[in-house]
C-alpha atoms as a PDB file:
ATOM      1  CA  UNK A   1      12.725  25.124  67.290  1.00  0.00           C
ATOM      2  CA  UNK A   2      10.863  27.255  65.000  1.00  0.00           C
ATOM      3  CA  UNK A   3      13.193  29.497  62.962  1.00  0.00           C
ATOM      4  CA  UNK A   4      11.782  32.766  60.897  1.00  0.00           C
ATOM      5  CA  UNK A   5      13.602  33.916  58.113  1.00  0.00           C
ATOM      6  CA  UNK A   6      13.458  38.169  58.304  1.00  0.00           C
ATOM      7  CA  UNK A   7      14.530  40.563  55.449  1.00  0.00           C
ATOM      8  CA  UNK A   8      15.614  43.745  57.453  1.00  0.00           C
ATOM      9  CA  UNK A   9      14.361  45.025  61.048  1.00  0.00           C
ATOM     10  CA  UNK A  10      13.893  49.010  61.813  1.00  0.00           C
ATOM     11  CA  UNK A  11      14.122  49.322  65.556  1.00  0.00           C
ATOM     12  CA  UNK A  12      11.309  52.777  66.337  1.00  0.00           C
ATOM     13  CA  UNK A  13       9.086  52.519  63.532  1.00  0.00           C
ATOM     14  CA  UNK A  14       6.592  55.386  63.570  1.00  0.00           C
ATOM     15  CA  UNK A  15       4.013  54.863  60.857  1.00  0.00           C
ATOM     16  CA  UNK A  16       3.434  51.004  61.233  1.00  0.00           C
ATOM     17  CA  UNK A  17       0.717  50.990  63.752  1.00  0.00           C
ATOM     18  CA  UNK A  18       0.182  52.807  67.133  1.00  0.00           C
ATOM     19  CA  UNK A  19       3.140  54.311  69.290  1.00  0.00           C
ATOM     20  CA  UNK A  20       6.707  53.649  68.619  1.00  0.00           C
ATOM     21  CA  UNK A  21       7.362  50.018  66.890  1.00  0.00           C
ATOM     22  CA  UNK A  22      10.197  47.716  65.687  1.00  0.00           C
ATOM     23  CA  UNK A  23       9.229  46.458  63.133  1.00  0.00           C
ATOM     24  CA  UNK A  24       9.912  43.318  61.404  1.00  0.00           C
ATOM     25  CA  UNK A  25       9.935  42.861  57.397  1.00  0.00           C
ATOM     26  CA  UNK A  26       9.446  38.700  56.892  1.00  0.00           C
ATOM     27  CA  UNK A  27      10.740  37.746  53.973  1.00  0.00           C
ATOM     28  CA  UNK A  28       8.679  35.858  50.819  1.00  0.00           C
ATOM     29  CA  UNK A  29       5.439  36.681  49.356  1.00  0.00           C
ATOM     30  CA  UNK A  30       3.450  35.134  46.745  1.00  0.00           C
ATOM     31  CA  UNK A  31       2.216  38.362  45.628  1.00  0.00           C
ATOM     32  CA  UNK A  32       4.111  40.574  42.755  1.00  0.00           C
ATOM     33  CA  UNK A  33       2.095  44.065  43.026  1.00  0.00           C
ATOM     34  CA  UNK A  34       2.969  46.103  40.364  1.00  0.00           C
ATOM     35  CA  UNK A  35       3.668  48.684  42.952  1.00  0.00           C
ATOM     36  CA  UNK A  36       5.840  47.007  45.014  1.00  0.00           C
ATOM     37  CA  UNK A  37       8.797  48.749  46.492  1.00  0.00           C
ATOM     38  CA  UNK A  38      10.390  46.033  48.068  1.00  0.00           C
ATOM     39  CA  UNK A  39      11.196  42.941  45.078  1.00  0.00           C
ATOM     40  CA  UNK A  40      14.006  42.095  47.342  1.00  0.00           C
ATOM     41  CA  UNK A  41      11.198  40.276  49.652  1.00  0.00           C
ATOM     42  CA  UNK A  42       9.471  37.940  47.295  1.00  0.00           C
ATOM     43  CA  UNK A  43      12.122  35.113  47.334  1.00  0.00           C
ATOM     44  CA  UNK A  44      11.180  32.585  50.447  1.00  0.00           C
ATOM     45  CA  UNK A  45      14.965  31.820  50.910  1.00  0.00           C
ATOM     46  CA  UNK A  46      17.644  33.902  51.660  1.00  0.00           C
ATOM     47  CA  UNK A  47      17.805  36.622  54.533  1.00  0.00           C
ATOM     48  CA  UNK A  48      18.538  36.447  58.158  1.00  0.00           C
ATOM     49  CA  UNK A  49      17.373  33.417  60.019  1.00  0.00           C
ATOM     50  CA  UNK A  50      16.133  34.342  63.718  1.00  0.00           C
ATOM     51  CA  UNK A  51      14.443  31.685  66.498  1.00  0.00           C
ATOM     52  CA  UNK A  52      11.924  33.810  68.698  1.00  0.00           C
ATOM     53  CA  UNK A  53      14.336  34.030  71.244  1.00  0.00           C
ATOM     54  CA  UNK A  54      16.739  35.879  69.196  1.00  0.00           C
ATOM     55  CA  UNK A  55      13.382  38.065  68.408  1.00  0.00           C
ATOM     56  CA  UNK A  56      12.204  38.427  72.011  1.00  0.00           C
ATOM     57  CA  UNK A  57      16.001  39.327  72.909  1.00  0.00           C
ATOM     58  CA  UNK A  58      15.844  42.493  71.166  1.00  0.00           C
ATOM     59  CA  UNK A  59      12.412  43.412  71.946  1.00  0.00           C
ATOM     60  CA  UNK A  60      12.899  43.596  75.245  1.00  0.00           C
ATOM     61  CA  UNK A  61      16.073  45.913  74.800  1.00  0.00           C
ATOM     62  CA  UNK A  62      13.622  48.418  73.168  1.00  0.00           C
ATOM     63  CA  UNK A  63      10.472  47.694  75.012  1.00  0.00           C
ATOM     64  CA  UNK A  64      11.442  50.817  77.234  1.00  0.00           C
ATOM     65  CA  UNK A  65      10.837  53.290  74.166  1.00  0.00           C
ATOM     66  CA  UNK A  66       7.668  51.556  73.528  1.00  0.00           C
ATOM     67  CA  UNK A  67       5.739  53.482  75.713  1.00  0.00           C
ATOM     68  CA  UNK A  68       1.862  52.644  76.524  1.00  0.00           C
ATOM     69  CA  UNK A  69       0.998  51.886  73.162  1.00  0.00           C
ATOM     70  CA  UNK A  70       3.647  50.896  71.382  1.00  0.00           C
ATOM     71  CA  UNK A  71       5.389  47.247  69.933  1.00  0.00           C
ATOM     72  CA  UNK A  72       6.141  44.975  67.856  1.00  0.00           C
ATOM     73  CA  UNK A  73       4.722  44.995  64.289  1.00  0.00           C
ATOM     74  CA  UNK A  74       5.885  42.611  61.400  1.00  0.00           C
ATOM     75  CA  UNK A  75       5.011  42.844  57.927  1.00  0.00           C
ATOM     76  CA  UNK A  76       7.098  41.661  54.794  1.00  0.00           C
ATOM     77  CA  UNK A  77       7.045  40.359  52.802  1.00  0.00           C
ATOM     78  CA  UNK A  78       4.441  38.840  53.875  1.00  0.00           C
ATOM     79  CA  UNK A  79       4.525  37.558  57.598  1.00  0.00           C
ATOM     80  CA  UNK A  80       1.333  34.982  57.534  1.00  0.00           C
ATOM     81  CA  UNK A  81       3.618  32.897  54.938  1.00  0.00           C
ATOM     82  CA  UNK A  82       5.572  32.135  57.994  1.00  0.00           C
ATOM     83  CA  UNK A  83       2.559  31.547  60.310  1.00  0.00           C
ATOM     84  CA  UNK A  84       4.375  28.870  62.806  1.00  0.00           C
ATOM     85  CA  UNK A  85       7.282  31.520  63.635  1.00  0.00           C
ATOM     86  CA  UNK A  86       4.770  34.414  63.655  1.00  0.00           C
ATOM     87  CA  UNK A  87       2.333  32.536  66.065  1.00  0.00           C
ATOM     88  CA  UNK A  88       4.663  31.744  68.165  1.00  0.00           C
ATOM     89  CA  UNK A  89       6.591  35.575  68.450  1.00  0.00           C
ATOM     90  CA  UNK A  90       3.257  36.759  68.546  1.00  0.00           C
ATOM     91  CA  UNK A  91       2.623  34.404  71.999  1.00  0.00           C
ATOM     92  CA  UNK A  92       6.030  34.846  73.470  1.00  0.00           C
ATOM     93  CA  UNK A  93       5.326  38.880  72.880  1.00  0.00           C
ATOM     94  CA  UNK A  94       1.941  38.735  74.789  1.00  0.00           C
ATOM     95  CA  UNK A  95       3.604  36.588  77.734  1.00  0.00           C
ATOM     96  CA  UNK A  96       6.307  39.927  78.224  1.00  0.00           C
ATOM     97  CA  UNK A  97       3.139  42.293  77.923  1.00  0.00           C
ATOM     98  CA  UNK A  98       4.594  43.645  74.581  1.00  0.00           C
ATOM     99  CA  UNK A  99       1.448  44.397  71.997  1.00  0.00           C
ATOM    100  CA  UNK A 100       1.499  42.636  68.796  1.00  0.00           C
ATOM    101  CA  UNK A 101       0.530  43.955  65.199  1.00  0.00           C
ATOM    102  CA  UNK A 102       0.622  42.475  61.783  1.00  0.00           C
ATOM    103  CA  UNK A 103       1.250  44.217  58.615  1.00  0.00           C
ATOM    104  CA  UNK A 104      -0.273  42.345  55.876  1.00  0.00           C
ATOM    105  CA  UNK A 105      -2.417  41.692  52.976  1.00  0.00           C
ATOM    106  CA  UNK A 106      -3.815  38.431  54.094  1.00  0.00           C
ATOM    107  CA  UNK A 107      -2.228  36.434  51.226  1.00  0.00           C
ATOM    108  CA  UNK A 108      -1.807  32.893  52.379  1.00  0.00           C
ATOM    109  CA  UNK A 109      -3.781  30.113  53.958  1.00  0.00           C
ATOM    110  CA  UNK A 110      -4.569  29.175  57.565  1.00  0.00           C
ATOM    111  CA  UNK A 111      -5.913  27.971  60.098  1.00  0.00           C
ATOM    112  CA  UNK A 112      -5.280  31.476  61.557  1.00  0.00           C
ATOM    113  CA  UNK A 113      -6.822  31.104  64.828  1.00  0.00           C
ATOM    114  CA  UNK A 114      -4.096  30.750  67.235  1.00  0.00           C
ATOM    115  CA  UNK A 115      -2.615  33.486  65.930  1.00  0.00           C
ATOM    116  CA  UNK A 116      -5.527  35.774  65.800  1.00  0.00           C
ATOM    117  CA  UNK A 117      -6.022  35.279  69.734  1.00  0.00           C
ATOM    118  CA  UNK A 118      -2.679  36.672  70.393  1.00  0.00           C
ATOM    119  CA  UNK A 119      -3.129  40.039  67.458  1.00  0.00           C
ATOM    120  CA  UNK A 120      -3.758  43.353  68.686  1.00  0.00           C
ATOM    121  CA  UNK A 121      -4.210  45.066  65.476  1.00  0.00           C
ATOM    122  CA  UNK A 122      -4.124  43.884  62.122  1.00  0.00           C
ATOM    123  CA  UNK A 123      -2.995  46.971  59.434  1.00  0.00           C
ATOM    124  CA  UNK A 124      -4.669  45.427  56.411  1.00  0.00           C
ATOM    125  CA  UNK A 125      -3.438  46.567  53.138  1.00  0.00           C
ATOM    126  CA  UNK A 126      -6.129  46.469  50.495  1.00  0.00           C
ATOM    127  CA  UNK A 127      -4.574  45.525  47.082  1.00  0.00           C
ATOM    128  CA  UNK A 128      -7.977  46.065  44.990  1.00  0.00           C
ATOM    129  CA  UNK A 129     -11.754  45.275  45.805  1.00  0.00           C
ATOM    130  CA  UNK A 130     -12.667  44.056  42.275  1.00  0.00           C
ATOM    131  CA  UNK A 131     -11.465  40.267  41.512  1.00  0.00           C
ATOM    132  CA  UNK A 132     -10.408  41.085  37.774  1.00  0.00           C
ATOM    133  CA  UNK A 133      -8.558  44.288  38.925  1.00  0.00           C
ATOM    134  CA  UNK A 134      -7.151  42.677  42.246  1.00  0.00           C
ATOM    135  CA  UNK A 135      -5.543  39.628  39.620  1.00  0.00           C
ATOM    136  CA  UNK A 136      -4.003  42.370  37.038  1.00  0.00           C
ATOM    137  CA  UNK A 137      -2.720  44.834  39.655  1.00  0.00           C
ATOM    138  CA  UNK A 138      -0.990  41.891  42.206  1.00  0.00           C
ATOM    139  CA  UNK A 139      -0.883  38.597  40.313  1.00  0.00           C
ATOM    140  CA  UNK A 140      -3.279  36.724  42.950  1.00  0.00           C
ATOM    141  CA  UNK A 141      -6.857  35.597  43.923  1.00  0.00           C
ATOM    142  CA  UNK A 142      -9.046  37.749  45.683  1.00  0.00           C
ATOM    143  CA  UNK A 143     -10.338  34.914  47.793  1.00  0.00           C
ATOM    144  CA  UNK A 144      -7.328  34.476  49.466  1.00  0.00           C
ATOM    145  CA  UNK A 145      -7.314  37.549  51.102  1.00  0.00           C
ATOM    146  CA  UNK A 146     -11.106  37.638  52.009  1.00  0.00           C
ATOM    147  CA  UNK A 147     -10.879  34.313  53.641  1.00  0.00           C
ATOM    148  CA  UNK A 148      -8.413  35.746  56.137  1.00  0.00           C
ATOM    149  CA  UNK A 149      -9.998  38.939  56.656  1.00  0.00           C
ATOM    150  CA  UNK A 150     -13.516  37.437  57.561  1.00  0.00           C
ATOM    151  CA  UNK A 151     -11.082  35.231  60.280  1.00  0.00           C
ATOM    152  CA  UNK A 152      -9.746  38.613  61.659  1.00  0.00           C
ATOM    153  CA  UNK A 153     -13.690  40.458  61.793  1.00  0.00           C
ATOM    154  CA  UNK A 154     -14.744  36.584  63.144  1.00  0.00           C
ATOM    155  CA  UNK A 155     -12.284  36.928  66.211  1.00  0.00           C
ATOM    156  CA  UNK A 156     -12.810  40.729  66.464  1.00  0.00           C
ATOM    157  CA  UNK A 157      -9.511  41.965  65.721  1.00  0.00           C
ATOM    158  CA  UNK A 158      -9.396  45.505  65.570  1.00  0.00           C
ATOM    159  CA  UNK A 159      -8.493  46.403  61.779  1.00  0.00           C
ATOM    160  CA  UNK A 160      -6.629  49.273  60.451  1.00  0.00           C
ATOM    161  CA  UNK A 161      -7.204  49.829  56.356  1.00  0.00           C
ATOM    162  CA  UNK A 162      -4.747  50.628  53.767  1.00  0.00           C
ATOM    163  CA  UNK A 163      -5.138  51.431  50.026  1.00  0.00           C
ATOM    164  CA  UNK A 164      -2.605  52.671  47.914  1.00  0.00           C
ATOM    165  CA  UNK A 165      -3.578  55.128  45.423  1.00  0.00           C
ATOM    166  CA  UNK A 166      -2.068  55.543  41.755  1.00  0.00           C
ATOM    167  CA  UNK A 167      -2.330  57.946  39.464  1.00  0.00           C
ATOM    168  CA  UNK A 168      -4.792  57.260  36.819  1.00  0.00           C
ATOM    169  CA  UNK A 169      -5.353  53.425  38.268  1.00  0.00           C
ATOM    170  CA  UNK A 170      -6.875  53.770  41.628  1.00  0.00           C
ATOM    171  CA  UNK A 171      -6.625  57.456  41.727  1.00  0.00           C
ATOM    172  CA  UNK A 172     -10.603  58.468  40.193  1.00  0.00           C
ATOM    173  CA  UNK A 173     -13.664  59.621  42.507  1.00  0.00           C
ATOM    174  CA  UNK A 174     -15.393  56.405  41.318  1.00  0.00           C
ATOM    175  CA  UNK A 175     -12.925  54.112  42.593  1.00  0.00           C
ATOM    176  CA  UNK A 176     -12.543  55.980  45.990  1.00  0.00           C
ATOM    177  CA  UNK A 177     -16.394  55.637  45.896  1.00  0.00           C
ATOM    178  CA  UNK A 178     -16.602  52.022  45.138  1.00  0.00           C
ATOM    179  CA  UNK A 179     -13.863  51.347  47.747  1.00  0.00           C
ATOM    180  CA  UNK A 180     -15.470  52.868  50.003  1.00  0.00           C
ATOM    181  CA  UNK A 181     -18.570  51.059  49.632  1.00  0.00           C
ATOM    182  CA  UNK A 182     -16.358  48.016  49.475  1.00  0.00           C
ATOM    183  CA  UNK A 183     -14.998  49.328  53.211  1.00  0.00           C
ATOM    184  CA  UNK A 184     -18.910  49.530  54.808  1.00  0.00           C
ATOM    185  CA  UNK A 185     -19.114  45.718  54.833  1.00  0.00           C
ATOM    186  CA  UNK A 186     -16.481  44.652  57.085  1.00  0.00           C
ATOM    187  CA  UNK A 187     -16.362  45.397  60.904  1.00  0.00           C
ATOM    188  CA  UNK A 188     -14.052  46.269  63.218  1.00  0.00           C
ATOM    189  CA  UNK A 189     -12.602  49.024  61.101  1.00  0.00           C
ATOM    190  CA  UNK A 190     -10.834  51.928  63.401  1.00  0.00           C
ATOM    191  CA  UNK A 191      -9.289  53.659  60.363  1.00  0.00           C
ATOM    192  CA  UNK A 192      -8.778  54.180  57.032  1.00  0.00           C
ATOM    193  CA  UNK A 193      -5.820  55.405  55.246  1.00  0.00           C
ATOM    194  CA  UNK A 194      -4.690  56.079  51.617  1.00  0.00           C
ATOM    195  CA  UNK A 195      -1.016  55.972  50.712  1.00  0.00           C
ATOM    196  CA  UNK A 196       0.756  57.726  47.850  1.00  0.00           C
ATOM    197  CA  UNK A 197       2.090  55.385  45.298  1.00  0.00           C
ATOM    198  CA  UNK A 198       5.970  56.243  45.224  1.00  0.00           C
ATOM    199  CA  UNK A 199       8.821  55.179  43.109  1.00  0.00           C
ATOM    200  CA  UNK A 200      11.158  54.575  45.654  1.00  0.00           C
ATOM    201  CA  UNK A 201      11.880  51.409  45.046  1.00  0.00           C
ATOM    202  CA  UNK A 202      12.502  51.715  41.322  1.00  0.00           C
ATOM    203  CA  UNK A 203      16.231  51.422  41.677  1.00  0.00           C
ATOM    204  CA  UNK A 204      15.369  47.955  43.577  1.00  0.00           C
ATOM    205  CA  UNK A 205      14.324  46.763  40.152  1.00  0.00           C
ATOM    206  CA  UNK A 206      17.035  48.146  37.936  1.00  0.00           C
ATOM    207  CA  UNK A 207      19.619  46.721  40.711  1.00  0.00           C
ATOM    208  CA  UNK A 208      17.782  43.142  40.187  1.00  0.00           C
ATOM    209  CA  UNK A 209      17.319  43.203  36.517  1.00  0.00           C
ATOM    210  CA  UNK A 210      13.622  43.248  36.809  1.00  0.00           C
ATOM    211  CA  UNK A 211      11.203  45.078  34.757  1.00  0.00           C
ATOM    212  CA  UNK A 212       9.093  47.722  36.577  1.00  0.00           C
ATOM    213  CA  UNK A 213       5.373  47.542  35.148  1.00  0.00           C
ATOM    214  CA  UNK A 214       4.584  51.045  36.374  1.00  0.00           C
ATOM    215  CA  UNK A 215       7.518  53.028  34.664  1.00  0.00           C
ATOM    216  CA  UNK A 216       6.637  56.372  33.481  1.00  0.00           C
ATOM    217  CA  UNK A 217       4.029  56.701  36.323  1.00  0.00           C
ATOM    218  CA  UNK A 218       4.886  59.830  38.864  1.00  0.00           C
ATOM    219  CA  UNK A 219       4.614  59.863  42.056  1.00  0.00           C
ATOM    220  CA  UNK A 220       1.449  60.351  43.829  1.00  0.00           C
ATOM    221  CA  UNK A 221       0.480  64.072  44.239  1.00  0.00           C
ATOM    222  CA  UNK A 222      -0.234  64.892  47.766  1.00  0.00           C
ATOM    223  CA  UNK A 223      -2.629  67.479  48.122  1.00  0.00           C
ATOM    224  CA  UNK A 224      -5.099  65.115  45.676  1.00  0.00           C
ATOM    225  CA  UNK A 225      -4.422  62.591  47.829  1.00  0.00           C
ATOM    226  CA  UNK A 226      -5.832  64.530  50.737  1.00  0.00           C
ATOM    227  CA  UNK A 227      -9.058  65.609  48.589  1.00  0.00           C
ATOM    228  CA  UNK A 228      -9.367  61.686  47.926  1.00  0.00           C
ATOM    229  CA  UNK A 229      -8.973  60.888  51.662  1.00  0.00           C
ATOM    230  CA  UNK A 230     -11.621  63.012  52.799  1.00  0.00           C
ATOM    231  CA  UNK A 231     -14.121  62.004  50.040  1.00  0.00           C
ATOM    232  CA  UNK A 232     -13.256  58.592  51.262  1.00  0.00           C
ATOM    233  CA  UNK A 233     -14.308  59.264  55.018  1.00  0.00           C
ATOM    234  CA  UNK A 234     -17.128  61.092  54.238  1.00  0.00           C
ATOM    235  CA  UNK A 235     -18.432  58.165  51.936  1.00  0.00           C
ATOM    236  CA  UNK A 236     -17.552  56.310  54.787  1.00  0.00           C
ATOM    237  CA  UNK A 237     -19.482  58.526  57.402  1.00  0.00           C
ATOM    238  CA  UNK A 238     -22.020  58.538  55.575  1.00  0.00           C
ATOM    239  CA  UNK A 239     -23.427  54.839  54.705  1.00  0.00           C
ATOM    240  CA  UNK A 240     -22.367  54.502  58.927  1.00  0.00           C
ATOM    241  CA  UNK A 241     -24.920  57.458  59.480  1.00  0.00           C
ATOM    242  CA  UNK A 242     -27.705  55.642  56.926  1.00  0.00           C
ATOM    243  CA  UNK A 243     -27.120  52.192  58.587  1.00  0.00           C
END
């Protein structure tokens, strides 16, 4: 019996994917984004331990909020460290009709193919699109990543992008113009967002006697944020158009 070990669980998620969701935060990740607002997710051990049919259990008491679009979505963490439990949710999920989406940033190693045939969506949460800057900003290989993502555009997974934007890192017209350059060479995109870098989690850090990397940087302000979404999708727009 396949056991998953999960950090925390929010029952009517709204922003993770289509519809209403519960959503499920995994806990470990190999990553250590300099960003990150949740350092209470990196250690592997630790949190709750569920089996699937613990999982499926309380699904199916909120399936009825769901709605036609809604589901399940489960992020971290990061999930596709534990692939066996996640495969096998994300199978037990599509046997009760319930649609299945993964939160991640493709940091670990597969095969990934079982699981891919039973993903609906896959939210895919762009750290960087430069090797050099991808290593400084999250501590990892860049080929890690793109090896899973050219598994999700090989078994047509519809893909959802995410890019957090800070200020004075990833918050310049040239970067929003490289990533989106970046974003014209994979398929099966159906949207693009940019998030605002927040300090939320700062607290997290204090609490756990870590140092923050990004102190001293504010919070993302919104209205640029907008500007540098729409100069995004009309880069975007336009290389689609010239193709």
């Amino acid at each position: 019996m396949t056991v998953g070990r999960i950090h925390s669980v929010e029952s009517m998620g709204l922003v993770d994917g289509p519809g209403i969701r519960t959503v499920l935060f995994f806990q470990g990740c190999d990553l250590r984004c300099k960003y990150c607002h949740n350092p209470d997710t990196w250690q592997k051990n630790g949190a709750k331990e569920m089996t699937v049919a613990e999982v499926m259990k309380m699904l199916k008491r909120y399936r009825p909020y769901y709605g036609t679009n809604g589901g399940v979505t489960c992020s971290g963490g990061e999930a596709l460290l534990q692939l066996d439990f996640l495969t096998e949710l994300f199978q037990a999920c599509k046997q009760e009709g319930i649609s299945t989406c993964l939160d991640t940033a493709g940091y670990a190693e597969g095969p990934f193919d079982q699981l891919l045939e039973v993903t609906d969506l896959v939210l895919f949460d762009v750290k960087h699109f430069e090797k050099n800057a991808y290593r400084t900003l999250c501590g990892g290989d860049i080929s890690v990543p793109t090896r899973f993502l050219n598994e999700v555009q090989k078994h047509n997974v519809p893909l959802w992008i995410r890019h957090v934007v800070v200020p004075g890192i990833t918050d310049s017209i040239e970067h929003i113009q490289w990533l989106g350059r970046y974003l014209r060479g994979i398929s099966g995109v159906e949207k693009i967002e940019l998030l605002p870098y927040h300090t939320l989690g700062v607290g997290k850090y204090d609490t756990m006697g870590i140092p923050y990397a990004f102190k001293g940087i504010p919070p993302m302000d919104k209205s640029k944020l907008e500007k540098l979404q729409e100069c995004l999708e009309k880069i975007v727009s336009e290389t689609e158009r010239k193709d």
